[in-house]
C-alpha atoms as a PDB file:
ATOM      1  CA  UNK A   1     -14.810  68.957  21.453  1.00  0.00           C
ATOM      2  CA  UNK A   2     -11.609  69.486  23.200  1.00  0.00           C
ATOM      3  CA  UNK A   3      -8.248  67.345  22.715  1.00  0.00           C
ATOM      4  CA  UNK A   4      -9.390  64.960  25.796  1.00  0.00           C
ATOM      5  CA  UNK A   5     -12.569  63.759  24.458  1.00  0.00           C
ATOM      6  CA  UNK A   6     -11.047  63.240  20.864  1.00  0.00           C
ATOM      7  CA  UNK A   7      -8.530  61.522  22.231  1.00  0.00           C
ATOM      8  CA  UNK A   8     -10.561  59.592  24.912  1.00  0.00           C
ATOM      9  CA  UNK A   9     -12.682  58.551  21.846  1.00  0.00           C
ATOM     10  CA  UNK A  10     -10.141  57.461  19.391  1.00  0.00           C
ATOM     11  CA  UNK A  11      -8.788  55.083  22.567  1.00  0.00           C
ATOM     12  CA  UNK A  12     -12.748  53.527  22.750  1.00  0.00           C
ATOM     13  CA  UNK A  13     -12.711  53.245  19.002  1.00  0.00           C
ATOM     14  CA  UNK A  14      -9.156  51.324  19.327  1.00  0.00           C
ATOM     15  CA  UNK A  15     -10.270  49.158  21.466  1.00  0.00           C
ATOM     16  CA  UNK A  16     -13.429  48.180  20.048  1.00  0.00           C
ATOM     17  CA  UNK A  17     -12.376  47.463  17.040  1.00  0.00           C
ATOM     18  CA  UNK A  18      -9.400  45.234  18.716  1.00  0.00           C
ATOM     19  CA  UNK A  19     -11.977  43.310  20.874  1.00  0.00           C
ATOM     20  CA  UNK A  20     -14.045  42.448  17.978  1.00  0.00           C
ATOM     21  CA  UNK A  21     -11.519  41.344  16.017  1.00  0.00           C
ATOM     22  CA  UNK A  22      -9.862  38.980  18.071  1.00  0.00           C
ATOM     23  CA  UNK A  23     -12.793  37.306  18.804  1.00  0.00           C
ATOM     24  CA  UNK A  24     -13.343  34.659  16.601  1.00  0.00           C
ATOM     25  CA  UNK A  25      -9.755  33.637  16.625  1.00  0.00           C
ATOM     26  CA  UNK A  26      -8.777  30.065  17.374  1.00  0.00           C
ATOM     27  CA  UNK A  27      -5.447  28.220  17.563  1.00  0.00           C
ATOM     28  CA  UNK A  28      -4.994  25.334  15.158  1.00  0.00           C
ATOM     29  CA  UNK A  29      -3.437  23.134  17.438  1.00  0.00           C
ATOM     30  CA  UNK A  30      -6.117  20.079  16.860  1.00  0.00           C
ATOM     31  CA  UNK A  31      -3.131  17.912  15.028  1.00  0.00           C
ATOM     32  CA  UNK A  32      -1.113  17.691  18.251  1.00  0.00           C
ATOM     33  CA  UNK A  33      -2.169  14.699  19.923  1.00  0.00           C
ATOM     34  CA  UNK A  34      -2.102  14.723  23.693  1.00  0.00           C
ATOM     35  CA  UNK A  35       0.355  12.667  26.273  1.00  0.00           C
ATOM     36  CA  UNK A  36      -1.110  10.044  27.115  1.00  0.00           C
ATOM     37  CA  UNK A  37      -0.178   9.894  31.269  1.00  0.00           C
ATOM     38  CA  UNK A  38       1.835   7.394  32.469  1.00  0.00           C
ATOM     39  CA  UNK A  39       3.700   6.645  29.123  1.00  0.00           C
ATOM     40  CA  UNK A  40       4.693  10.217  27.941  1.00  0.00           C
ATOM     41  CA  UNK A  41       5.995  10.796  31.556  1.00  0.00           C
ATOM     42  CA  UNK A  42       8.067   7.295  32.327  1.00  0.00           C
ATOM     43  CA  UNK A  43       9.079   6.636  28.776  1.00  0.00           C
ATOM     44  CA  UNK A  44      11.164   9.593  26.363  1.00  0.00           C
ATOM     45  CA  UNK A  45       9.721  10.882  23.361  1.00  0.00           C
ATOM     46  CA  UNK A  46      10.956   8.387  20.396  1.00  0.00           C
ATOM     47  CA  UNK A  47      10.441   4.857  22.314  1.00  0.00           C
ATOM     48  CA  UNK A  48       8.225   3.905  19.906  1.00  0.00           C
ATOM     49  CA  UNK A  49      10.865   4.970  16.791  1.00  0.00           C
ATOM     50  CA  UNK A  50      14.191   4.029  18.164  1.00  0.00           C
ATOM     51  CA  UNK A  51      15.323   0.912  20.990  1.00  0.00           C
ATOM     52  CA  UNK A  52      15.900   2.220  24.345  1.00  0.00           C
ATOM     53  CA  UNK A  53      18.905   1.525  26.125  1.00  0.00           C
ATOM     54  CA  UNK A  54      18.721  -0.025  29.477  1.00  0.00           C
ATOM     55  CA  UNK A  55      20.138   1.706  31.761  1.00  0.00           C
ATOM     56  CA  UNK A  56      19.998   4.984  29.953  1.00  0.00           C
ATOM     57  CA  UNK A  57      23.208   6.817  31.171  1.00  0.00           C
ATOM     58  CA  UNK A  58      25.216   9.782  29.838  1.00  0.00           C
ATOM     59  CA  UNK A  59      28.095   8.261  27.206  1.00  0.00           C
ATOM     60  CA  UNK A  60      31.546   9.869  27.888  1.00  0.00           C
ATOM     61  CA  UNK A  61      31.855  10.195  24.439  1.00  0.00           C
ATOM     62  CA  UNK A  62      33.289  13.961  23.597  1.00  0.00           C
ATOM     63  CA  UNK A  63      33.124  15.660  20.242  1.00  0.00           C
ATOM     64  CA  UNK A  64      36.232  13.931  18.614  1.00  0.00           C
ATOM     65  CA  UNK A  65      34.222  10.126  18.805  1.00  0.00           C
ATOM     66  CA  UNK A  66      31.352  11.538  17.468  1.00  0.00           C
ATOM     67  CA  UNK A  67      31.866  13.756  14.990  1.00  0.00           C
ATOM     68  CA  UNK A  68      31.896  10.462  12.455  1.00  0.00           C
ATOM     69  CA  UNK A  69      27.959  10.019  13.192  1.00  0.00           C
ATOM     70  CA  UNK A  70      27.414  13.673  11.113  1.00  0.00           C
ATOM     71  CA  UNK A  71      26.694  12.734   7.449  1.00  0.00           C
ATOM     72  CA  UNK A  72      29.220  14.639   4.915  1.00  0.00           C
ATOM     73  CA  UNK A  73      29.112  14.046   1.137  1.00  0.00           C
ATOM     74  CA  UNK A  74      30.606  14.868  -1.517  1.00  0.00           C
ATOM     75  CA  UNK A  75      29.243  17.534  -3.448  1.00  0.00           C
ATOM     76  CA  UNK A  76      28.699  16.635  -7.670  1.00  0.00           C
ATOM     77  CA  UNK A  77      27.984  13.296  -6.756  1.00  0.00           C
ATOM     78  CA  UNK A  78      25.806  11.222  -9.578  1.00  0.00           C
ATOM     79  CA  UNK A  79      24.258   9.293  -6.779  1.00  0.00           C
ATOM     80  CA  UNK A  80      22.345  12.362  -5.615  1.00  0.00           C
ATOM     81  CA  UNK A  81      23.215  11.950  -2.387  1.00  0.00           C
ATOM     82  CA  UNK A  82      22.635  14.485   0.138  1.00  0.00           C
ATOM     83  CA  UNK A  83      23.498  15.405   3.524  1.00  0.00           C
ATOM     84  CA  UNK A  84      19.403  15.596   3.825  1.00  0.00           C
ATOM     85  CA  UNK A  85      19.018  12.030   5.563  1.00  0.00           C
ATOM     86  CA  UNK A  86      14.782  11.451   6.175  1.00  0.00           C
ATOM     87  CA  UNK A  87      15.294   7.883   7.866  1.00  0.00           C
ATOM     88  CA  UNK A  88      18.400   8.131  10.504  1.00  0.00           C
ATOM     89  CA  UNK A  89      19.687   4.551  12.468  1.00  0.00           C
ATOM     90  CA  UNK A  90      19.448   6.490  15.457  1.00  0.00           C
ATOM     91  CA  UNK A  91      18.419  10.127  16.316  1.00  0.00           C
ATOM     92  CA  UNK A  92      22.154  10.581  17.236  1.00  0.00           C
ATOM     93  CA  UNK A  93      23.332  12.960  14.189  1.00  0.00           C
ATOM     94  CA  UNK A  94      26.838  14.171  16.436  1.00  0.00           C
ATOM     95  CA  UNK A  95      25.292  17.752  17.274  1.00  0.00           C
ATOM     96  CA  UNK A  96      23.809  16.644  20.618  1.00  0.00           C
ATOM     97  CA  UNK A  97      24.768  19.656  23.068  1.00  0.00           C
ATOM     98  CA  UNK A  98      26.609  18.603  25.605  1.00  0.00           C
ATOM     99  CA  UNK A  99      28.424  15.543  23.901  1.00  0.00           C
ATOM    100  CA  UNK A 100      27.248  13.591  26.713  1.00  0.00           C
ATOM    101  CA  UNK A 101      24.043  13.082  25.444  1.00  0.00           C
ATOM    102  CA  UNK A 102      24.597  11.240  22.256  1.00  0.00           C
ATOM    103  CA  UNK A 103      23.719   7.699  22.602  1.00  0.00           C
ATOM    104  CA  UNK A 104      22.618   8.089  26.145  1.00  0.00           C
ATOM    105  CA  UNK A 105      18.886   6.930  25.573  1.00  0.00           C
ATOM    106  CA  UNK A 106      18.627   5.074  22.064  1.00  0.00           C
ATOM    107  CA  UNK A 107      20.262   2.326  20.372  1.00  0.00           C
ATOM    108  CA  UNK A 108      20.936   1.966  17.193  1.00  0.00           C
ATOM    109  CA  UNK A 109      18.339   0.357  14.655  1.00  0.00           C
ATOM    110  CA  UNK A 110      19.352  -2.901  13.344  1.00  0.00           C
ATOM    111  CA  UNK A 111      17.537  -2.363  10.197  1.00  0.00           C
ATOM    112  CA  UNK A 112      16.212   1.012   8.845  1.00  0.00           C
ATOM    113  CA  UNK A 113      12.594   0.705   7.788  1.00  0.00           C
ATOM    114  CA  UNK A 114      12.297   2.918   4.199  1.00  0.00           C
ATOM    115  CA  UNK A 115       8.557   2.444   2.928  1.00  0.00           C
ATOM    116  CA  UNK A 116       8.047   2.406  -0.532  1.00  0.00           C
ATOM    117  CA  UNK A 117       7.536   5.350  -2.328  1.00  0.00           C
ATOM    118  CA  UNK A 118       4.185   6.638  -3.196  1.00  0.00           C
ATOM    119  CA  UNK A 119       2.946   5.727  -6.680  1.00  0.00           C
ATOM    120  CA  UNK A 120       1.744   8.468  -8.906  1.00  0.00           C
ATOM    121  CA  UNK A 121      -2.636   8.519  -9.307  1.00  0.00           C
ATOM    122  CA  UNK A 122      -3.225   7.584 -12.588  1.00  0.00           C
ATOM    123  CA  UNK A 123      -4.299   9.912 -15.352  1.00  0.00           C
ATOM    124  CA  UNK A 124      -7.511   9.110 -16.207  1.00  0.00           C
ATOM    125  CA  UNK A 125      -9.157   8.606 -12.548  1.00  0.00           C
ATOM    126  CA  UNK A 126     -12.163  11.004 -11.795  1.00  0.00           C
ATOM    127  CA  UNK A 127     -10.072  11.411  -8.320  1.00  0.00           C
ATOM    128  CA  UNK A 128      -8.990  14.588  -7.186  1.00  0.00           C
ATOM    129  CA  UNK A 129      -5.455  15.176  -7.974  1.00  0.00           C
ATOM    130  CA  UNK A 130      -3.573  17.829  -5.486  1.00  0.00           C
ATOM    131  CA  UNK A 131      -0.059  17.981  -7.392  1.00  0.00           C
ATOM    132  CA  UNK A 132       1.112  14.614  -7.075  1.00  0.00           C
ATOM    133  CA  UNK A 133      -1.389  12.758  -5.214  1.00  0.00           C
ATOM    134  CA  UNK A 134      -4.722  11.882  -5.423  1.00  0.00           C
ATOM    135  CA  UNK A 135      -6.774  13.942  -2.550  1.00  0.00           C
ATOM    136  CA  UNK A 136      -8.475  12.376   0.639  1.00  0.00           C
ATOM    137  CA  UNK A 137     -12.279  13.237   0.134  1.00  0.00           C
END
């Protein structure tokens, strides 16, 4: 066989083998629940989370009022405190980009709701344990 055909065949092989292997591939994208229409276009993302403010409007607040919103501890505290917040007032954290958009669209919470931590399964349950938790069957 000559250089053509060999290579004319390796090419086939190639892209045989390609077809059949990306066939059975699926995105797992199932989690992600959909917009619903007239909300997730009239309303912002976090409505539900954080208070809107009405009217929303750009703040002219620049980088020097703002930079007091960006958590900074001290490092060796006993408290173990961290600058790794998981329940924030507002989502305002002083790195919005421009500066004009922190505290355009949310207010802050009044009170920050901080659910009680998960209690560890018990020992001796014939539950499924998964490192800390007990397993959803």
């Amino acid at each position: 066989m000559s250089k053509s055909t060999l290579s004319i065949l390796l090419l086939v092989i190639i892209l045989v083998i390609g077809i059949l292997m990306t066939r059975n591939v699926t995105e797992n994208f199932q989690s992600l629940e959909p917009g619903k229409f007239p909300e997730s276009v009239n309303l912002p993302i976090l409505y539900k989370e954080y208070p809107l403010k009405v009217p929303a409007e750009l703040s002219p607040l620049n980088q020097s009022a703002i930079y007091k919103d960006y958590p900074v501890f001290p490092v060796g505290s006993y408290d173990q405190i961290t600058n790794n917040i998981r329940y924030w007032p507002w989502p305002n954290n002083a790195t919005c980009s421009p500066t004009s958009f922190c505290g355009s669209m949310y207010e802050k919470k009044q009170k920050v709701d901080i659910p009680p931590p998960v209690k560890a399964p018990a020992w001796g349950t014939p539950d499924v344990r998964v490192n800390y938790y007990d397993s959803c069957k």
